[in-house]
C-alpha atoms as a PDB file:
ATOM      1  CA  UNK A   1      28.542 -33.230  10.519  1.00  0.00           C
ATOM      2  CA  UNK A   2      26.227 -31.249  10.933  1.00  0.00           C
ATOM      3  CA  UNK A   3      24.788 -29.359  14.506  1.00  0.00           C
ATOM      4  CA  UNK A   4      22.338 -26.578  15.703  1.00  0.00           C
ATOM      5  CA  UNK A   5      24.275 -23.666  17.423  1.00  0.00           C
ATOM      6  CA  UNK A   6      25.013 -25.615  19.886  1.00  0.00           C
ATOM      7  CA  UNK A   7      28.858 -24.856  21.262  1.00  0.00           C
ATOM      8  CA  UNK A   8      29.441 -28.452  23.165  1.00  0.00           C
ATOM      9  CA  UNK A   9      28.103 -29.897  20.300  1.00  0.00           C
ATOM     10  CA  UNK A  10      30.493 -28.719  17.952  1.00  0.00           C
ATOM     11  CA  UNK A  11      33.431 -28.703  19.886  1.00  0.00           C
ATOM     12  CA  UNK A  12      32.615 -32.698  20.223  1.00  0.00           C
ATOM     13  CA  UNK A  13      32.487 -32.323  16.680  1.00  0.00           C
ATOM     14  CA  UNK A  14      35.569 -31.307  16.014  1.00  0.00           C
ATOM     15  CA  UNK A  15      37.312 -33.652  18.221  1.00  0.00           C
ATOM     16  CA  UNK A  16      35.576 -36.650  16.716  1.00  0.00           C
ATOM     17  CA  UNK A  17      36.923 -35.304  13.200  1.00  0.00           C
ATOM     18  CA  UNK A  18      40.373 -35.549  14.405  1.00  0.00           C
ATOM     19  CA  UNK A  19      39.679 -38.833  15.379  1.00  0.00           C
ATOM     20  CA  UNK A  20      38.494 -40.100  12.125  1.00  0.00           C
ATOM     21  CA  UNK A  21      41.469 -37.698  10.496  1.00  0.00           C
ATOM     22  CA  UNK A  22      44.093 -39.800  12.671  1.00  0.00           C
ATOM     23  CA  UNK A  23      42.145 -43.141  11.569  1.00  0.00           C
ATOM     24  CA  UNK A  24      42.297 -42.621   7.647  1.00  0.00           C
ATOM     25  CA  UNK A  25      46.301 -41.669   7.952  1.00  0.00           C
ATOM     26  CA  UNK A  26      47.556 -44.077  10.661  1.00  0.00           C
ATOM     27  CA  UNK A  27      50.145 -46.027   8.067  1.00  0.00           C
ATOM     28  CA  UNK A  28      51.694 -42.453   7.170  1.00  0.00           C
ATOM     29  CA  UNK A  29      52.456 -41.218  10.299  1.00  0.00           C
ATOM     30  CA  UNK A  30      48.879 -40.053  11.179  1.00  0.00           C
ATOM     31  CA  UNK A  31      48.162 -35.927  10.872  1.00  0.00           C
ATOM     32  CA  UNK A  32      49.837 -32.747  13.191  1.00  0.00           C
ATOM     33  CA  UNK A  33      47.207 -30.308  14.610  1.00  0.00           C
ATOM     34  CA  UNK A  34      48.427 -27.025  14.039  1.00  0.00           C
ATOM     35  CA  UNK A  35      46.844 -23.587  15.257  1.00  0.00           C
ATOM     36  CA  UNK A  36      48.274 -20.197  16.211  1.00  0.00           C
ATOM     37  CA  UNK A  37      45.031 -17.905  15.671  1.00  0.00           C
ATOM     38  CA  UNK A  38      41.335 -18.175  15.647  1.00  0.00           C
ATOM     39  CA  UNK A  39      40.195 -16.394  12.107  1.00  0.00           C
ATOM     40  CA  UNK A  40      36.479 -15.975  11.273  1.00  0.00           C
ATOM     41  CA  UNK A  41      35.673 -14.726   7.749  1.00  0.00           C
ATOM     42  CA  UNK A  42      32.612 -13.999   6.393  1.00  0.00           C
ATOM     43  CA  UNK A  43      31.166 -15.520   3.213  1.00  0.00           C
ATOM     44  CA  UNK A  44      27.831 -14.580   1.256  1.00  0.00           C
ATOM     45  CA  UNK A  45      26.645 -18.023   0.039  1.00  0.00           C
ATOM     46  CA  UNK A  46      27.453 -21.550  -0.454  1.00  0.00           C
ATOM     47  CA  UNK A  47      30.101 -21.311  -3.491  1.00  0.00           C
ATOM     48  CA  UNK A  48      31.777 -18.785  -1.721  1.00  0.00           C
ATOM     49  CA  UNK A  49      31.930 -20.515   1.290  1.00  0.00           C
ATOM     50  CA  UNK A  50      33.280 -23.291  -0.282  1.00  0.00           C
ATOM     51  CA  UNK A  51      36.030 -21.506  -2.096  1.00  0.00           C
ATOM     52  CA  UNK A  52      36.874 -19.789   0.641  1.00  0.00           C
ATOM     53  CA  UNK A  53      37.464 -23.010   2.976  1.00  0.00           C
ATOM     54  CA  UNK A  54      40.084 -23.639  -0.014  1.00  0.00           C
ATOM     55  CA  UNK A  55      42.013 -20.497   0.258  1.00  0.00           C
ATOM     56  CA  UNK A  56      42.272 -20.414   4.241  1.00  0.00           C
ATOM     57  CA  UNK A  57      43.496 -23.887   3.776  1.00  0.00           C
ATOM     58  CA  UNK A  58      46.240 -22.147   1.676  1.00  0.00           C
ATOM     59  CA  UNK A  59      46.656 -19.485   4.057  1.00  0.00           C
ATOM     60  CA  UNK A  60      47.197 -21.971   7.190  1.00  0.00           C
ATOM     61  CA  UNK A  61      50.303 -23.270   5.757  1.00  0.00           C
ATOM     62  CA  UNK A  62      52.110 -19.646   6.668  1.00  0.00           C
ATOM     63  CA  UNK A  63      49.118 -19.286   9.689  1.00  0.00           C
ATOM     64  CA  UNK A  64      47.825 -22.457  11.299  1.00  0.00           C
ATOM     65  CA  UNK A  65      44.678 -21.582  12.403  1.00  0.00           C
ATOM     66  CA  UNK A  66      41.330 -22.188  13.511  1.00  0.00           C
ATOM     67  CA  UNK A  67      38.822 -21.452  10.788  1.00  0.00           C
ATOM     68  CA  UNK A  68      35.333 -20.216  11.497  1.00  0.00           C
ATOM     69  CA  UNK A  69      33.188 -19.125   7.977  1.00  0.00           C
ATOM     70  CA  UNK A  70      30.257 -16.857   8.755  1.00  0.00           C
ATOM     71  CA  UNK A  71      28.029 -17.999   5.577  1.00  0.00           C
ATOM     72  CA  UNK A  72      25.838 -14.739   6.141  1.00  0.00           C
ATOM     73  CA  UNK A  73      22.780 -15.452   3.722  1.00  0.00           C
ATOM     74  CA  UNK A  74      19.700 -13.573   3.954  1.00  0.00           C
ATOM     75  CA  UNK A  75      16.790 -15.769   5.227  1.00  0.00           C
ATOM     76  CA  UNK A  76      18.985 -18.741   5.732  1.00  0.00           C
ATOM     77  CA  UNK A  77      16.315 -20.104   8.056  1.00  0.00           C
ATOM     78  CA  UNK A  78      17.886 -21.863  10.966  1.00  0.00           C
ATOM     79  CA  UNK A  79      21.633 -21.083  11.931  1.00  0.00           C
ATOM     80  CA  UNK A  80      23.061 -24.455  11.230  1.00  0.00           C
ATOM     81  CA  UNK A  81      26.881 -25.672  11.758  1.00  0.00           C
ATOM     82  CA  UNK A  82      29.379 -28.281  10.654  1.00  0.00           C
ATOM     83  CA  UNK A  83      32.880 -28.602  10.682  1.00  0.00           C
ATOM     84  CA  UNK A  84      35.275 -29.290   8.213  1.00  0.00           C
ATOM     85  CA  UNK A  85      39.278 -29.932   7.696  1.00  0.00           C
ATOM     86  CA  UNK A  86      41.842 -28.868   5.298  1.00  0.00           C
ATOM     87  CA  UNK A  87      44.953 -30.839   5.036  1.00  0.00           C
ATOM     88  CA  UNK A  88      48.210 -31.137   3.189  1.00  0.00           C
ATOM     89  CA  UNK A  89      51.589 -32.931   3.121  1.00  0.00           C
ATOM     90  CA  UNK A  90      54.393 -30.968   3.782  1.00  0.00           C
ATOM     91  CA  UNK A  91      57.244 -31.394   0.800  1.00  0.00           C
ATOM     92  CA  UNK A  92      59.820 -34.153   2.535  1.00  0.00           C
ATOM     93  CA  UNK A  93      56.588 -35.095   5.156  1.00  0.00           C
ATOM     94  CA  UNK A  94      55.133 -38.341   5.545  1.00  0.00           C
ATOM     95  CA  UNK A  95      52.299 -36.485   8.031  1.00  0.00           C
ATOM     96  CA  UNK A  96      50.067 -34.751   6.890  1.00  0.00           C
ATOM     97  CA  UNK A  97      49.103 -30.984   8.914  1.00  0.00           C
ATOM     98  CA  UNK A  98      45.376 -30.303   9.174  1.00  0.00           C
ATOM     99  CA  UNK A  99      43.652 -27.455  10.372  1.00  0.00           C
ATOM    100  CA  UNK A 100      40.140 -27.173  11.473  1.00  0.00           C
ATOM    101  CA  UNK A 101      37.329 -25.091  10.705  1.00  0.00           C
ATOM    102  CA  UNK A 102      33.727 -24.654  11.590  1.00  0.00           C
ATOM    103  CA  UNK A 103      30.900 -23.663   8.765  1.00  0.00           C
ATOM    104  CA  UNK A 104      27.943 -21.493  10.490  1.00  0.00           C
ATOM    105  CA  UNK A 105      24.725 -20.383   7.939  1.00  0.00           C
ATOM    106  CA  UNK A 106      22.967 -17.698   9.457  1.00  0.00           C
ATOM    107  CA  UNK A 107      21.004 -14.681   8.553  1.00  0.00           C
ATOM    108  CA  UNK A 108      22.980 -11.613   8.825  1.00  0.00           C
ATOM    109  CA  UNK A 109      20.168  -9.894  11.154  1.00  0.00           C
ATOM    110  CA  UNK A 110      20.869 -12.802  14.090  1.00  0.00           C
ATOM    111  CA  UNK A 111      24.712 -12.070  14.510  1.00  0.00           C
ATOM    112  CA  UNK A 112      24.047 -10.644  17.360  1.00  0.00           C
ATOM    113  CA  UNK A 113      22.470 -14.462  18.774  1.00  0.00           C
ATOM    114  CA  UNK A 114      25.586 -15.896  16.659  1.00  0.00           C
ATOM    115  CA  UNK A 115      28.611 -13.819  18.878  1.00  0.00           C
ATOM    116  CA  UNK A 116      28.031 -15.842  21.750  1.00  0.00           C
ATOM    117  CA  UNK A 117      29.079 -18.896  19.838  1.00  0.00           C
ATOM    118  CA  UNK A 118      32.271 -17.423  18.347  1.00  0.00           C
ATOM    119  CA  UNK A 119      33.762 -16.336  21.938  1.00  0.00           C
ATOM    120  CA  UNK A 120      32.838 -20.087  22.816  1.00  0.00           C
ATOM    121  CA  UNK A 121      34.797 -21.580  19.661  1.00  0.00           C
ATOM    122  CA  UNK A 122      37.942 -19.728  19.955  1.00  0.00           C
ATOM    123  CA  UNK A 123      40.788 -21.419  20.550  1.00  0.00           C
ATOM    124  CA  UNK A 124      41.745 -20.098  24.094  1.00  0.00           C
ATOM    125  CA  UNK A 125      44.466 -18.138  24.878  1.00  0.00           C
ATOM    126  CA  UNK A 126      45.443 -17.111  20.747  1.00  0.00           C
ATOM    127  CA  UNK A 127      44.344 -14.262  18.628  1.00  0.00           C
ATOM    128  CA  UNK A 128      41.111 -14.337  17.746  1.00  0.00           C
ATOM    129  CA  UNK A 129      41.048 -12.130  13.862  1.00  0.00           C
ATOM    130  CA  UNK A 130      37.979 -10.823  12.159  1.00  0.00           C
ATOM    131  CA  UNK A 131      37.811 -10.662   8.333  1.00  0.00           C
ATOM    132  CA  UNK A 132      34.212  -9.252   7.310  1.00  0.00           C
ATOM    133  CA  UNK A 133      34.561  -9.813   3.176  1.00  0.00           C
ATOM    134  CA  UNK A 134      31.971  -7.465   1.222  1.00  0.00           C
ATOM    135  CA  UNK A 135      30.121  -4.198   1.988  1.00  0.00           C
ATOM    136  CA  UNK A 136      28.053  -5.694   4.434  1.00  0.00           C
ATOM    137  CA  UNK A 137      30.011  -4.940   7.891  1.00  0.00           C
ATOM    138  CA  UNK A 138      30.124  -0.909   6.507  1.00  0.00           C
ATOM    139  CA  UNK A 139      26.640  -1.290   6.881  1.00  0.00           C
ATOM    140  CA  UNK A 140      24.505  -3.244   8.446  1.00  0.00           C
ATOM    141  CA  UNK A 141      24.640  -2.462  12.098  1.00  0.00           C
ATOM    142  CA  UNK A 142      23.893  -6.399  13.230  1.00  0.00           C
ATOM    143  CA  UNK A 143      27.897  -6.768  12.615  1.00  0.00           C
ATOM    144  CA  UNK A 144      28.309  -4.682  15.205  1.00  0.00           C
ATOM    145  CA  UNK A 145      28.153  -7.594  17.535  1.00  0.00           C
ATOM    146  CA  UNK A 146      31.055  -9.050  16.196  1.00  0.00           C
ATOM    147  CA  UNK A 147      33.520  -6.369  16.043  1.00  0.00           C
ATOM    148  CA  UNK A 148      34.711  -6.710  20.136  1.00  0.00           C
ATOM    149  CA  UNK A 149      35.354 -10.506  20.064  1.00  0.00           C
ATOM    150  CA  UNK A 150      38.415  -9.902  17.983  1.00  0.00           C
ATOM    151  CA  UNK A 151      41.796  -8.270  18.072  1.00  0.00           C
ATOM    152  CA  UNK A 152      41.966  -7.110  14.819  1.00  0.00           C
ATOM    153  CA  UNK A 153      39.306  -6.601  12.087  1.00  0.00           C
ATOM    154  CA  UNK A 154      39.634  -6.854   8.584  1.00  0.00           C
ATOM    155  CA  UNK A 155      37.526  -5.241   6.133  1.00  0.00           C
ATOM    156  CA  UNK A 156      37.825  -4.267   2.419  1.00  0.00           C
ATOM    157  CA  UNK A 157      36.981  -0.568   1.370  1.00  0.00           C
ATOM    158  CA  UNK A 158      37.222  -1.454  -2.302  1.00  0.00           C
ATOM    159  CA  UNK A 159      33.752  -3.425  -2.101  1.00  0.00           C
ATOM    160  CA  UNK A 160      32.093  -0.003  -0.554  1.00  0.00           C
ATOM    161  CA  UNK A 161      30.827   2.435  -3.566  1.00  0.00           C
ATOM    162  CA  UNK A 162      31.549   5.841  -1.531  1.00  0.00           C
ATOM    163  CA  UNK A 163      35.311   6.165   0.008  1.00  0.00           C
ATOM    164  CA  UNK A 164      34.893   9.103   2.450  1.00  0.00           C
ATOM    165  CA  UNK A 165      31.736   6.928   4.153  1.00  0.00           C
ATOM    166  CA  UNK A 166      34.063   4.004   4.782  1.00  0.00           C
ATOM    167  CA  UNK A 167      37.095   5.893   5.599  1.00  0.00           C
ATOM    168  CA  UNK A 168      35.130   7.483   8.363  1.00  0.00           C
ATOM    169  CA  UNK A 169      33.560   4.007   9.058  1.00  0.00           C
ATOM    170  CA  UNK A 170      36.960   2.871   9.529  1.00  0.00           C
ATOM    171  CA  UNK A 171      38.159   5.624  11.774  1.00  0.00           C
ATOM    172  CA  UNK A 172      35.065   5.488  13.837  1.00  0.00           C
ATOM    173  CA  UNK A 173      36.129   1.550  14.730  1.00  0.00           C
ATOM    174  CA  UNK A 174      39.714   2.949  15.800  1.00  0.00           C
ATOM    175  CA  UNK A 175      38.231   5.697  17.879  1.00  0.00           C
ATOM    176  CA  UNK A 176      35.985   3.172  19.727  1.00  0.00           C
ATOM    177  CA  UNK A 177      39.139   1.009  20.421  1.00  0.00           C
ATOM    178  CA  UNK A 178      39.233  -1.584  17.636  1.00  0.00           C
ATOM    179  CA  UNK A 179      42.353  -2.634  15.877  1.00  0.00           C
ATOM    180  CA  UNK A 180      41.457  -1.846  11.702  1.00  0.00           C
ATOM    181  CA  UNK A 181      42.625  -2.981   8.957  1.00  0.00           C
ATOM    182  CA  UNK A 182      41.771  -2.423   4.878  1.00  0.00           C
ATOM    183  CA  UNK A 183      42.720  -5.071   2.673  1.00  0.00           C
ATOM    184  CA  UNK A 184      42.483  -2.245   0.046  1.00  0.00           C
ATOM    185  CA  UNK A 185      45.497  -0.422   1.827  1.00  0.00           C
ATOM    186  CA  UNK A 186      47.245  -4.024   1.757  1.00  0.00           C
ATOM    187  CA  UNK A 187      46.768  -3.834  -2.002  1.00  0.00           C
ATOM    188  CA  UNK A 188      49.240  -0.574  -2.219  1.00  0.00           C
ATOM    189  CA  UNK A 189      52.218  -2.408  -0.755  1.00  0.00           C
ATOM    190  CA  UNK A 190      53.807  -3.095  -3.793  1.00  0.00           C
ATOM    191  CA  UNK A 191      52.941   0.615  -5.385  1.00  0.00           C
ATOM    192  CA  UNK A 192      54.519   2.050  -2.224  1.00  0.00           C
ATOM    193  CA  UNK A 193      57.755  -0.729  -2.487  1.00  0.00           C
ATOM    194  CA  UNK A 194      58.715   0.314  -5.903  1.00  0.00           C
ATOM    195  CA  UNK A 195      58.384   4.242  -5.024  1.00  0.00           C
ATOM    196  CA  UNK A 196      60.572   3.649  -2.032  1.00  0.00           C
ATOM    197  CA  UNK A 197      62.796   1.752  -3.722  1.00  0.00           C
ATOM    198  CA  UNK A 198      63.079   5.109  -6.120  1.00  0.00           C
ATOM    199  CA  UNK A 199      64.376   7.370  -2.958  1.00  0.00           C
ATOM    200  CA  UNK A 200      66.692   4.114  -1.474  1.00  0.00           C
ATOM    201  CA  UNK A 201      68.727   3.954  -4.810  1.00  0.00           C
ATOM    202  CA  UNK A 202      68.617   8.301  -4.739  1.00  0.00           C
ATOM    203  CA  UNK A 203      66.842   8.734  -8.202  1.00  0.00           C
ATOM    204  CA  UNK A 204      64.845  10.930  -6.139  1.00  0.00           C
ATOM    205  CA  UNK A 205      65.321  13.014  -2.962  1.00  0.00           C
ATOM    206  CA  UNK A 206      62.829  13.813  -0.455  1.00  0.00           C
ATOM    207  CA  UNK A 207      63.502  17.217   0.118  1.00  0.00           C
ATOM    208  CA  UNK A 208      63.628  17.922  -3.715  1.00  0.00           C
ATOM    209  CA  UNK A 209      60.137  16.376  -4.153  1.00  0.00           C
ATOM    210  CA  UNK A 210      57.503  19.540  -5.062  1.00  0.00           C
ATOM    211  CA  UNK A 211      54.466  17.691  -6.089  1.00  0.00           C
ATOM    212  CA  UNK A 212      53.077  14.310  -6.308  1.00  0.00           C
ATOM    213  CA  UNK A 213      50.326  13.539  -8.411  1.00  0.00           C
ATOM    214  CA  UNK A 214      47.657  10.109  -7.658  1.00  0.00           C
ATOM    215  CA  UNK A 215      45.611   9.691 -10.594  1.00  0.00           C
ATOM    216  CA  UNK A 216      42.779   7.162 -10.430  1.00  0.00           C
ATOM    217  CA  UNK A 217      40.103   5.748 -12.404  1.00  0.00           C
ATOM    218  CA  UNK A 218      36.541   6.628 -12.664  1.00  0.00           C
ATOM    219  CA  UNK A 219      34.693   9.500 -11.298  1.00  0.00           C
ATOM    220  CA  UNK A 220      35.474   9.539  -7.845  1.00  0.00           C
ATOM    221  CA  UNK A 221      38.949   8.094  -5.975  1.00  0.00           C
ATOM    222  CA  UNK A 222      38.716   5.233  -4.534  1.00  0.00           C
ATOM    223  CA  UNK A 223      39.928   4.801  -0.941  1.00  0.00           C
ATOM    224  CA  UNK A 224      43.233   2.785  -2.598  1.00  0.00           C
ATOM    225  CA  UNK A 225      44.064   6.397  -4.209  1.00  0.00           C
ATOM    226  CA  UNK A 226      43.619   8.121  -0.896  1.00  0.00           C
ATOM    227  CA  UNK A 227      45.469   5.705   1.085  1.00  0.00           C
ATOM    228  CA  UNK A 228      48.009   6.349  -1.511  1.00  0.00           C
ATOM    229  CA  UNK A 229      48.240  10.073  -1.535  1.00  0.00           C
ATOM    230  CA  UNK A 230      47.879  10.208   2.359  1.00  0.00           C
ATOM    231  CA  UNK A 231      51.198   7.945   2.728  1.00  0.00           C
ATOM    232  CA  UNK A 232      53.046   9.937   0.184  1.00  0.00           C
ATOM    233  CA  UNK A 233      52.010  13.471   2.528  1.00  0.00           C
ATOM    234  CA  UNK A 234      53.251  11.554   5.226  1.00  0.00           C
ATOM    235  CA  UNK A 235      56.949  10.619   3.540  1.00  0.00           C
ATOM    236  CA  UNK A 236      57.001  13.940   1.400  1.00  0.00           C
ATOM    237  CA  UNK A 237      55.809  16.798   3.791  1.00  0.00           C
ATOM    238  CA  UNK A 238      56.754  19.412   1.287  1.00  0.00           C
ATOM    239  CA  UNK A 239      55.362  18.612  -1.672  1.00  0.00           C
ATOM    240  CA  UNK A 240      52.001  19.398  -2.810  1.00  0.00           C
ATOM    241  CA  UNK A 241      50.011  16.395  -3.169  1.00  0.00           C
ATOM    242  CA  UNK A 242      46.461  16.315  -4.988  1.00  0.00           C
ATOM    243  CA  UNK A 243      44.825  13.480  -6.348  1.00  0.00           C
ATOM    244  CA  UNK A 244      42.911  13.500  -9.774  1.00  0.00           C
ATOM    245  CA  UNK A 245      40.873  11.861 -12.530  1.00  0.00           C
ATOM    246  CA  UNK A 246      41.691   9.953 -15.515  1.00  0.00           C
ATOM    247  CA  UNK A 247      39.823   8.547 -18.233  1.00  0.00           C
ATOM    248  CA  UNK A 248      40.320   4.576 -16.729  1.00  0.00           C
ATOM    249  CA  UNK A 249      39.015   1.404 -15.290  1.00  0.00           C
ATOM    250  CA  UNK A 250      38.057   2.488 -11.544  1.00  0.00           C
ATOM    251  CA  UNK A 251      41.210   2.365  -9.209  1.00  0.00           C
ATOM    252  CA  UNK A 252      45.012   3.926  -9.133  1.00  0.00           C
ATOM    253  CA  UNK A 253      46.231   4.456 -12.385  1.00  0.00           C
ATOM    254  CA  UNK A 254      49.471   6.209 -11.816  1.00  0.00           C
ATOM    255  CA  UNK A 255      51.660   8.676  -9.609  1.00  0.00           C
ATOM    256  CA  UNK A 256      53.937  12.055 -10.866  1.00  0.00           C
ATOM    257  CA  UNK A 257      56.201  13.019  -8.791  1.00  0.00           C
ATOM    258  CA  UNK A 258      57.778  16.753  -9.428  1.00  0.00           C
ATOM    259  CA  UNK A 259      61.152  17.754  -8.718  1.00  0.00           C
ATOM    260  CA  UNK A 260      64.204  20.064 -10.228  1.00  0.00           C
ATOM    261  CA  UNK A 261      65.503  16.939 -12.067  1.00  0.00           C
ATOM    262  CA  UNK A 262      62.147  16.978 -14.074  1.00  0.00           C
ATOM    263  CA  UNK A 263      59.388  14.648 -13.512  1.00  0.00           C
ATOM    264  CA  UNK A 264      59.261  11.241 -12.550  1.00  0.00           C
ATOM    265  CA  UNK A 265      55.800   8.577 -12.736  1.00  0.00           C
ATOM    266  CA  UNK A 266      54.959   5.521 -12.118  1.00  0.00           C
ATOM    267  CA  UNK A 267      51.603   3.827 -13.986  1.00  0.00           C
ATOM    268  CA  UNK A 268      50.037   0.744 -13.893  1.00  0.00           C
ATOM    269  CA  UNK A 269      50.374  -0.951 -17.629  1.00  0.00           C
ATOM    270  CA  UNK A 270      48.584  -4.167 -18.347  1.00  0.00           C
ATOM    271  CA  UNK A 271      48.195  -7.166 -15.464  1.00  0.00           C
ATOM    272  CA  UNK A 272      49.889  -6.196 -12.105  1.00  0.00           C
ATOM    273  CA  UNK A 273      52.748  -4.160 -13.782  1.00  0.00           C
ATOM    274  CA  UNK A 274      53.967  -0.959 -12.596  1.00  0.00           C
ATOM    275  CA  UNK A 275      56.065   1.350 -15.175  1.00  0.00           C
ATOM    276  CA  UNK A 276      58.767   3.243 -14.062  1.00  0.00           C
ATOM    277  CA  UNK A 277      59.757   6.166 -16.513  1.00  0.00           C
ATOM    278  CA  UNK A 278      62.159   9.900 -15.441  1.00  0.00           C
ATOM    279  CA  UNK A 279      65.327  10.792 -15.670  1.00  0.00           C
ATOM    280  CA  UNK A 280      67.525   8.304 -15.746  1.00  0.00           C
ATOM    281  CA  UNK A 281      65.234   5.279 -15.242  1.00  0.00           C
ATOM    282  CA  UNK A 282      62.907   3.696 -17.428  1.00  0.00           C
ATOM    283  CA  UNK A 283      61.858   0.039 -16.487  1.00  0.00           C
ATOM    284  CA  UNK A 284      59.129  -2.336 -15.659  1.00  0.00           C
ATOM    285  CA  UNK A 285      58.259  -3.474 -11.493  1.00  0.00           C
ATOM    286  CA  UNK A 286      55.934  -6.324 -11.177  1.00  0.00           C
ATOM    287  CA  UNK A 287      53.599  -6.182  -8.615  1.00  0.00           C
ATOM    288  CA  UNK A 288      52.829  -9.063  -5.924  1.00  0.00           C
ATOM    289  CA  UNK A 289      50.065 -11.062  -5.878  1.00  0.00           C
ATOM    290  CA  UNK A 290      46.784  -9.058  -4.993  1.00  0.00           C
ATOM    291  CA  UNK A 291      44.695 -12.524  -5.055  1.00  0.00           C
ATOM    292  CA  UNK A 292      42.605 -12.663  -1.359  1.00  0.00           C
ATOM    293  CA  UNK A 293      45.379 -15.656  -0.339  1.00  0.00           C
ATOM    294  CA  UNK A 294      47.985 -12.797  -0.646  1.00  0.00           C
ATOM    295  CA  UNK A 295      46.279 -10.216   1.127  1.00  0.00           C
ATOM    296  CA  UNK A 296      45.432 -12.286   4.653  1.00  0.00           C
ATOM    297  CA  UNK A 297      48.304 -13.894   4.505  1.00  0.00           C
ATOM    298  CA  UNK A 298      50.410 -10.421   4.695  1.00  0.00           C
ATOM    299  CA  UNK A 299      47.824  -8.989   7.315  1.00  0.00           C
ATOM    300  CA  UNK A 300      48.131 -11.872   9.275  1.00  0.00           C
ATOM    301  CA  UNK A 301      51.447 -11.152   9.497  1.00  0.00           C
ATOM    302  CA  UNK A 302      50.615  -7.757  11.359  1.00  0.00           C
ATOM    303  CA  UNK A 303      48.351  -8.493  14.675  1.00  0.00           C
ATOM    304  CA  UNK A 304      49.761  -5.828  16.794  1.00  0.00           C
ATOM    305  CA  UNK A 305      49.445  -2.579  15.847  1.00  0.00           C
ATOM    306  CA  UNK A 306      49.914  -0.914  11.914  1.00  0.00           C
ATOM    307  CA  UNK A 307      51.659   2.337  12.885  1.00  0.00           C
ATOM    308  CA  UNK A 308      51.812   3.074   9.071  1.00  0.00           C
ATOM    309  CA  UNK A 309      48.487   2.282   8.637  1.00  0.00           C
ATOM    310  CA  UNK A 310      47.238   4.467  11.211  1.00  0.00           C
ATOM    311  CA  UNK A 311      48.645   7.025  10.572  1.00  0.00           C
ATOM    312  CA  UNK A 312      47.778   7.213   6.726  1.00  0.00           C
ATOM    313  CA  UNK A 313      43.765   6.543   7.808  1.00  0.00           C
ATOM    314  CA  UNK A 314      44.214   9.776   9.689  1.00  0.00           C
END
């Protein structure tokens, strides 16, 4: 179905679709409505779009949800809206759970007419979670309408070529009163599981820690590397901490941690494995899934505030 921006319009919408959804599975029990957040994402084109209705379809079975995708192409033409379902059955289930979503194509330059619309399709009372995918929200000022309809915004550093302009992009949200996140920062939790899991099992000690070493990839660090060395300052306030070049594929590479027992690292070896070689330990970590599935479901796990996270972006 498919609607002008027209809020009634597509609520009806969506209400007739759970209609016909409650039609086609009648003999197996019919389907469960299940919603706990409103989540709009952004998506460049109609592929992406598409593949992206897939993976929040994933995603709702940990964070039922309302689904709104921003398709944000330049000179779309008319903003234009449908709605859409994903469903699955449950393992041992003879109903099938559904969540909803509406589709909106719209220039990027007429947010700002688009942001009425959103406050009108959230579901009422629930979070309402911004994900702005791409470089775009760092900036083009027209996303600036969306940022106070939602609780907590998500954006990606790693899609942003210059990491001191988006860390201070980021910062400047905070200081006006938004709730940040970085899926890039979500990408270091398994780098900073396996080092803690180094100081839980005492191959090192905090106190004995005199220098850490990040080492990324390409010419200039990457906001990942930063986040990384700014967490270690914050766990290790005695060591000297720098963060330097390698010869690499752009990203973190590796960490070297210093200490009287000799020297300790951790580097990234090929696919998401992390190396582990010192004194007294040499072994392999795997990392978790860094896939975008991965990465909202663990910040949607996290819709208060990210003391950690704060406090690395500074």
């Amino acid at each position: 179905m498919t609607a002008a921006l027209d809020s009634e319009k597509i609520l009806k919408d969506l209400h007739a679709q759970w209609d016909d959804l409650d039609r086609a599975n009648a003999e197996s029990g019919g389907v469960l409505r299940a919603c706990s957040l409103t989540l709009v994402v952004t998506a460049s084109d109609a592929d992406d779009a598409a593949e992206l209705r897939r993976t929040l379809g994933s995603v709702a079975r940990a964070h039922p949800l309302r689904a709104v995708v921003l398709r944000t192409q330049a000179a779309a033409g008319s903003a234009q809206a449908h709605v859409f379902s994903e469903c699955w059955l449950p393992s041992g289930s003879g109903q099938h759970v559904c969540v909803e979503g509406v589709e909106i194509a719209t220039d990027p330059g007429d947010l700002e007419d688009v942001a009425p619309l959103l406050l009108a399709l959230r579901e009422a009372d629930l979070p309402v979670v911004l994900c702005c995918r791409g470089p775009a929200a760092f900036t083009l000022r027209s996303y600036d309408a969306l940022f106070p309809l939602a609780d907590k915004i998500i954006l990606d550093s790693s899609t942003v070529p210059g990491a001191s302009a988006a860390l201070g992009f980021l910062r400047s949200l905070r200081s006006r009163g938004f709730r940040v996140a970085d899926l890039h920062w979500t990408r270091l939790t398994g780098w900073r599981e396996v080092l803690s899991h180094l100081f839980d099992d005492e191959a090192l000690k905090a106190g004995e820690v005199t220098a850490a070493r990040v080492f990324h990839g390409g010419d200039a660090a990457s906001t990942c590397a930063l986040y990384f060395a700014s967490w270690i300052r914050g766990a290790l306030p005695g060591a000297r901490v720098t963060v330097e070049p390698v010869e690499a594929a752009r990203g973190l590479r590796a960490v070297t941690l210093s200490s009287k027992q000799g020297e300790l690292s951790l580097k990234k070896i090929e696919g998401r494995v992390v190396e582990v070689n010192g004194p007294g330990r040499k072994y392999r970590a795997p990392l978790p899934p860094a896939g975008e599935e991965a990465l909202l479901r663990e910040e949607l796990n996290i819709l208060g505030r990210d003391e950690v996270y704060d406090r690395v972006l500074g």
